[in-house]
Protein backbone atom coordinates (compact mmCIF):
# COMPACT_ATOMS: atom_id res chain seq x y z
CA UNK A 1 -154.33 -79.92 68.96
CA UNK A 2 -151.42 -81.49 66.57
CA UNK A 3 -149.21 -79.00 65.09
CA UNK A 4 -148.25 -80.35 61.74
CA UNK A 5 -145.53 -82.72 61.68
CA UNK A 6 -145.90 -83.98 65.39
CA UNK A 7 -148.38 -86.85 64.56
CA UNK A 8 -145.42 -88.89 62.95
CA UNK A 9 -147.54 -90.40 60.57
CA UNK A 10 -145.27 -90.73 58.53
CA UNK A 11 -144.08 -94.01 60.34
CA UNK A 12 -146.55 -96.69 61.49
CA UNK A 13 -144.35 -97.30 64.15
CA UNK A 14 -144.41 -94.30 67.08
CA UNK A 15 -143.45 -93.09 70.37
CA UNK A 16 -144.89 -90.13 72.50
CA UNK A 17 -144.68 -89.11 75.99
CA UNK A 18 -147.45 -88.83 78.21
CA UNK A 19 -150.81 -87.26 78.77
CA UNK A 20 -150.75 -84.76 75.93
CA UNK A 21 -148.46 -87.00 73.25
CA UNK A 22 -151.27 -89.65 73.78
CA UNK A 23 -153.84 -87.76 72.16
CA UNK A 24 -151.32 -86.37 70.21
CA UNK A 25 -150.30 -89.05 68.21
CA UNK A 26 -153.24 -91.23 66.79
CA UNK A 27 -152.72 -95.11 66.04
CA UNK A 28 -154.50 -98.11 65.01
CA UNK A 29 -153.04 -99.45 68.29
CA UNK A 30 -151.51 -97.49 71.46
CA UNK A 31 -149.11 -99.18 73.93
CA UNK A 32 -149.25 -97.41 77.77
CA UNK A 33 -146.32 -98.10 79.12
CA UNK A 34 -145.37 -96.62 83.26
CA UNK A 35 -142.69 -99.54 84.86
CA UNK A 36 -143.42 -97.64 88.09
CA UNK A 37 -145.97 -98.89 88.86
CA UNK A 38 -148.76 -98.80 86.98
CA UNK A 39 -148.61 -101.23 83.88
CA UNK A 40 -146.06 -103.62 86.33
CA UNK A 41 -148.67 -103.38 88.74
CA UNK A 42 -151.49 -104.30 85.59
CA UNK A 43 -149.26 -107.33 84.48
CA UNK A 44 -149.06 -108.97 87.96
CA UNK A 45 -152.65 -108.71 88.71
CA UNK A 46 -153.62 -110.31 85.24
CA UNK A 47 -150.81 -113.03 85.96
CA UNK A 48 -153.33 -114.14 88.79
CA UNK A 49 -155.78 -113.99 87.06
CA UNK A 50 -157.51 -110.50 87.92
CA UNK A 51 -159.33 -108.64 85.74
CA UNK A 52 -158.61 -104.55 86.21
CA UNK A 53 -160.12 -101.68 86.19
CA UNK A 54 -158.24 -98.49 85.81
CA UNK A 55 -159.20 -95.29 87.23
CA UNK A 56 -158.54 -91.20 86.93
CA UNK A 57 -159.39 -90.79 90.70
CA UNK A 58 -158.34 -91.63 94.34
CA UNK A 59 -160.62 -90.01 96.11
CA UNK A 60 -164.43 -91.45 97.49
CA UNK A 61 -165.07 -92.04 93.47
CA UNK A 62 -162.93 -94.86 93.39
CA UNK A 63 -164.44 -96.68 96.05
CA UNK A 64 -167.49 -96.05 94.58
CA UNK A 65 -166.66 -97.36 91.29
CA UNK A 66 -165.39 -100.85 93.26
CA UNK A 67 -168.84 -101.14 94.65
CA UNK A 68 -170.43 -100.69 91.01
CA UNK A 69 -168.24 -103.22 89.89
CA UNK A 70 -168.13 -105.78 92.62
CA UNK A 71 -164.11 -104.94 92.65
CA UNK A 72 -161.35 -104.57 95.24
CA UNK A 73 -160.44 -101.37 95.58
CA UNK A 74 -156.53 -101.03 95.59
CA UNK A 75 -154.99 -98.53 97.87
CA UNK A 76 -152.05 -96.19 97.37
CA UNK A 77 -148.71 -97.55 98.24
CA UNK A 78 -148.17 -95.22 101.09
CA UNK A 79 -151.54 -96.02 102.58
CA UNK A 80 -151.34 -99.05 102.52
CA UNK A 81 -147.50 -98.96 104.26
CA UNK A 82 -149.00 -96.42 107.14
CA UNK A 83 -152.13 -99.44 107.65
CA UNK A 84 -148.82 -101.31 109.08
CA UNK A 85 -150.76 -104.40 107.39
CA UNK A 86 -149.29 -106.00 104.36
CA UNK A 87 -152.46 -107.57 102.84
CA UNK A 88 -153.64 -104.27 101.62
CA UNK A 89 -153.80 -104.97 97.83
CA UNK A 90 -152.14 -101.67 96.68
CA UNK A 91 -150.46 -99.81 93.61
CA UNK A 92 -147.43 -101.77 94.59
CA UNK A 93 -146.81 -104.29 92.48
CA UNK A 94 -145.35 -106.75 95.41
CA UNK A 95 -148.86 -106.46 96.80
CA UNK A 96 -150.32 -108.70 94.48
CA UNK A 97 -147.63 -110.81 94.43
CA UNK A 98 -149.63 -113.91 96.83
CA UNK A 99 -152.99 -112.46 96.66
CA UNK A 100 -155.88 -114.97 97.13
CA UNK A 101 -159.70 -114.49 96.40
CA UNK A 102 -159.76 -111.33 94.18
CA UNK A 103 -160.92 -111.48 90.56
CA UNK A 104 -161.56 -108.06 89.90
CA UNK A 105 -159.25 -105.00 90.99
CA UNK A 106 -160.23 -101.18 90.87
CA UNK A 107 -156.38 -99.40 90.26
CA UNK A 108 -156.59 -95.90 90.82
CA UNK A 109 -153.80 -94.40 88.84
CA UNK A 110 -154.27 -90.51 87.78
CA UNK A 111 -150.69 -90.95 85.62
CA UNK A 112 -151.31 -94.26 83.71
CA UNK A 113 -154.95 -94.66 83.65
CA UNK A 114 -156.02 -91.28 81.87
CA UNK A 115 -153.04 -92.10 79.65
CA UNK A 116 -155.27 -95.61 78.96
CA UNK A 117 -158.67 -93.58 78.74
CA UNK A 118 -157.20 -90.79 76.77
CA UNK A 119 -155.48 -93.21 74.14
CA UNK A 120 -158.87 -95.39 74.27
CA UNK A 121 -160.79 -91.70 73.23
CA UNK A 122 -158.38 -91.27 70.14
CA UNK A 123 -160.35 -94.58 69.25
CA UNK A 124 -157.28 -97.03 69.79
CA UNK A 125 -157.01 -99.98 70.77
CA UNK A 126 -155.07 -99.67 74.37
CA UNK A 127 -152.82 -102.44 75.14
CA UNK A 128 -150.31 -101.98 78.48
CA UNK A 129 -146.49 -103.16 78.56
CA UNK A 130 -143.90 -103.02 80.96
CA UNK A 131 -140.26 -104.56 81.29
CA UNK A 132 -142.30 -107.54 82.46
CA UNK A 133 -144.39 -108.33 79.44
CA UNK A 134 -142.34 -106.15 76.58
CA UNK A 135 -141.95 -109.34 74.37
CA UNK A 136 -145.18 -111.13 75.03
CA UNK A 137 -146.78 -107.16 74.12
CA UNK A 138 -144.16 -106.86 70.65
CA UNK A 139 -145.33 -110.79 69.76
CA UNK A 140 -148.98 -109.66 69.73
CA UNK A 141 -148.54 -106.73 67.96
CA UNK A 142 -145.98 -107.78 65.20
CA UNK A 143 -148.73 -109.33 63.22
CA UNK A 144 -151.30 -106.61 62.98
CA UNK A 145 -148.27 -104.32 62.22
CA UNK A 146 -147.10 -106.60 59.19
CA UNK A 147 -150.90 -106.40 57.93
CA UNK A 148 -150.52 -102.54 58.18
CA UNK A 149 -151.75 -101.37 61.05
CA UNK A 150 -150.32 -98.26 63.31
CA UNK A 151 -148.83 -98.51 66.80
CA UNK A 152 -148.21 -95.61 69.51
CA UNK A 153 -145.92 -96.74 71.81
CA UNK A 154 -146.69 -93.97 75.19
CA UNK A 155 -144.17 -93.75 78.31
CA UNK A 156 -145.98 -92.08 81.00
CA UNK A 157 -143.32 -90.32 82.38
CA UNK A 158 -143.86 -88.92 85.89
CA UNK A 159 -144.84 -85.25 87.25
CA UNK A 160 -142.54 -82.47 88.91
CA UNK A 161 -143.98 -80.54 91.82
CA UNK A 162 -145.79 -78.11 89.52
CA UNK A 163 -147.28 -80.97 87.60
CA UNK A 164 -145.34 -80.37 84.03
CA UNK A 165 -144.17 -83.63 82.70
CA UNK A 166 -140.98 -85.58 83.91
CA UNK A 167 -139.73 -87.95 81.45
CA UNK A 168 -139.16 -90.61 83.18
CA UNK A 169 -136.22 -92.81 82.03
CA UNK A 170 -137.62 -96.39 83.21
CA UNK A 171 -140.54 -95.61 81.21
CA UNK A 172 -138.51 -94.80 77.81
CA UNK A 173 -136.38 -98.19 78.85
CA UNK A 174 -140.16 -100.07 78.91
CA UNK A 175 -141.00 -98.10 75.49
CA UNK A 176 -137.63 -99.21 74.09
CA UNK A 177 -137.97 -102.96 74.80
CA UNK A 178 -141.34 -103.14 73.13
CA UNK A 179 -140.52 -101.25 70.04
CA UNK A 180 -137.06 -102.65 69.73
CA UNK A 181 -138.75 -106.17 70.04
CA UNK A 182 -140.77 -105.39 67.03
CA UNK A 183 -137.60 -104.69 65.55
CA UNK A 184 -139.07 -102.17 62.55
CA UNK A 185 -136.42 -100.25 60.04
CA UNK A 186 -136.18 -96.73 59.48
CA UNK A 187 -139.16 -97.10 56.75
CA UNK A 188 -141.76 -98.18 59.72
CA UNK A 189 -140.44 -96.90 62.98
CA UNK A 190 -140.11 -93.11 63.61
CA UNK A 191 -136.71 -91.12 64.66
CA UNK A 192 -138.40 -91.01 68.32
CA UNK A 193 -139.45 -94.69 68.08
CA UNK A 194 -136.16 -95.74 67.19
CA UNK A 195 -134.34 -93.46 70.07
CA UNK A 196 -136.68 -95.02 72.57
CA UNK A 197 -135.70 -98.68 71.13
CA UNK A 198 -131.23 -98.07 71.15
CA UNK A 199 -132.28 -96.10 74.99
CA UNK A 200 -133.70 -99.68 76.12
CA UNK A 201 -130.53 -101.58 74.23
CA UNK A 202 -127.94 -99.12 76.40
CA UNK A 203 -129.48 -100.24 80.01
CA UNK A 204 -128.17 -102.72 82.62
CA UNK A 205 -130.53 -103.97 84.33
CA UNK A 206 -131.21 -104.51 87.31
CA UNK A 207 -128.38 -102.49 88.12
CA UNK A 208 -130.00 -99.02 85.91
CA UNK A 209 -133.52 -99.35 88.02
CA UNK A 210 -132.62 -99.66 91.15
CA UNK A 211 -130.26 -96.27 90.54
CA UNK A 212 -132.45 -94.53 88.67
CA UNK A 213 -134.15 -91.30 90.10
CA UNK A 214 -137.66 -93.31 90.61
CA UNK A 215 -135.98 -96.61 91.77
CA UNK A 216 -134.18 -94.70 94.19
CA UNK A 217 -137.06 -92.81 95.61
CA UNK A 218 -139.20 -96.12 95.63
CA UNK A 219 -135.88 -98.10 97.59
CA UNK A 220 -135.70 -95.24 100.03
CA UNK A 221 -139.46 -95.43 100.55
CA UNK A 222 -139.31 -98.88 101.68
CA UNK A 223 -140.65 -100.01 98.24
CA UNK A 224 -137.50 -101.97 96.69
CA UNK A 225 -139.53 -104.82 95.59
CA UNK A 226 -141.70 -103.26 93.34
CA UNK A 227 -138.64 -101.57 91.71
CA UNK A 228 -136.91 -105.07 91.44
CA UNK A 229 -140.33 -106.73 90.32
CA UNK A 230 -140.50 -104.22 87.71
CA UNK A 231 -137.07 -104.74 86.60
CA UNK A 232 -137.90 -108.40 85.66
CA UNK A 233 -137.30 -108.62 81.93
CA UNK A 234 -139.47 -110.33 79.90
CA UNK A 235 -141.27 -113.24 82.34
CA UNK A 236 -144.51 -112.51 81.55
CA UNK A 237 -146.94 -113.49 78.65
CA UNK A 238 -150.02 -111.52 79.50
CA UNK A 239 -150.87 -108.62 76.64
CA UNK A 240 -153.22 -106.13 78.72
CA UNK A 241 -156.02 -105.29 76.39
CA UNK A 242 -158.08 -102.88 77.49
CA UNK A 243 -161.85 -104.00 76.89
CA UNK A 244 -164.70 -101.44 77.88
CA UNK A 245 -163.92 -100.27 81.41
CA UNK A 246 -161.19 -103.31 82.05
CA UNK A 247 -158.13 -104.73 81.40
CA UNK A 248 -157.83 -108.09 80.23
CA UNK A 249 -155.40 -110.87 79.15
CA UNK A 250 -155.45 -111.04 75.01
CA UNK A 251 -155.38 -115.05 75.70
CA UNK A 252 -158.84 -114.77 77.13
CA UNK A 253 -160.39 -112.91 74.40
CA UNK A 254 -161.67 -113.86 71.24
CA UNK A 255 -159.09 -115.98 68.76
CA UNK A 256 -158.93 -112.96 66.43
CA UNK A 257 -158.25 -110.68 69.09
CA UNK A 258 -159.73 -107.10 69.43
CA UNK A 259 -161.45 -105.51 65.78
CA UNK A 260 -158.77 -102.97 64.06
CA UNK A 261 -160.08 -99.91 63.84
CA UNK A 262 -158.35 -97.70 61.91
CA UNK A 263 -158.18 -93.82 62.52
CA UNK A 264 -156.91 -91.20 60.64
CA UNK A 265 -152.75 -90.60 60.09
């Protein structure tokens, strides 16, 4: 449930955090957004050409959902560090980083794929962005935005021990770059879309990821790759679309891109 005034409708241009702000907020179109790892992880895979399929679960359901779609089934990061064997594809974005042989990927990610579900439910079209692929996201949406069209940009944020939200700064940064890119005045973008967008104009990077709370728990972890992978800015042209049950690259779709379905403000 909304309570009135939190919708921001009255700016096409928005910004919520996670689980609850994505159903929260309704848009024509709704950016998920989670730097570690998820939508970093989402942009690499589709870079090589991998179509991906998000899921709520790690448990036996994921594995059975790779079956039912012919997928590899990704494995969590630690899991795939205590295999001692590095070609276990994995939430960590390095993982995919030389893959061979794998066109479709099951991702379990409880944080940013019921974030992509949820947002998909409100009856948006669900793109995914990171620092990676900000620009090549902003690009893609720019147009539909100039014809009128709604946008929810969501950072996942992360979750404390008793599984309230975190906001997580990294992801505000990756909200920030894609709504600053789009580069909308205060008659489009909403107060929170526009604190997200000067938050991603006040970082250093790589310097701010890597010392961030979630950089430095991924660094001590053994992960520093994926945090400096993530911290890439803007060398990727993939637009994440998600299509049914996958993501997909924009390029590969239709010419006209995805139908605009408008929902209510």
């Amino acid at each position: 449930m909304t309570l009135p005034g939190h919708d921001q409708s009255r700016s096409r241009v928005r910004m919520e955090w996670g689980p609850t702000g994505a159903t929260a907020v309704p848009a024509d179109y709704a950016v998920v957004v989670d730097v570690l790892s998820f939508t970093t992880t989402l942009s690499v895979a589709l870079e090589r050409g991998i179509e991906v399929f998000p899921f709520r679960w790690r448990d036996a359901r994921a594995a059975e959902h790779a079956m039912r779609h012919g997928a590899t089934l990704a494995v969590g990061r630690f899991e795939a560090l205590s295999r001692g064997n590095a070609r276990h594809v994995s939430l960590s974005p390095a993982s995919l980083a030389e893959v061979e042989g794998i066109e479709r990927l099951v991702l379990p990610s409880p944080n940013g794929s019921t974030i992509a579900f949820a947002l998909a439910d409100t009856g948006a079209q669900v793109v995914g962005a990171c620092l990676r692929n900000a620009g090549a996201v902003a690009r893609w949406l720019a147009p539909r935005v100039a014809d009128g069209a709604s946008v929810v940009v969501v950072p996942a944020g992360e979750r404390w021990y008793d599984d309230t939200l975190r906001p997580a700064v990294e992801d505000l940064w990756g909200a920030g770059a894609v709504l600053d890119a789009l580069g909308h005045d205060d008659e489009v973008a909403s107060p929170e879309a526009r604190m997200a967008a000067a938050a991603w104009r006040a970082v250093q990077l790589p310097d701010d990821l890597l010392t961030c709370a979630s950089g430095v728990e991924l660094a001590e972890a053994g992960f520093v790759a994926d945090v400096e992978i993530a911290g890439q800015r803007d060398v990727s042209e993939v637009v994440p679309v998600l299509v049914g049950e996958s993501f997909r690259d924009a390029t590969e779709l239709r010419p006209t891109g995805p139908t605009l379905r408008r929902v209510r403000d």
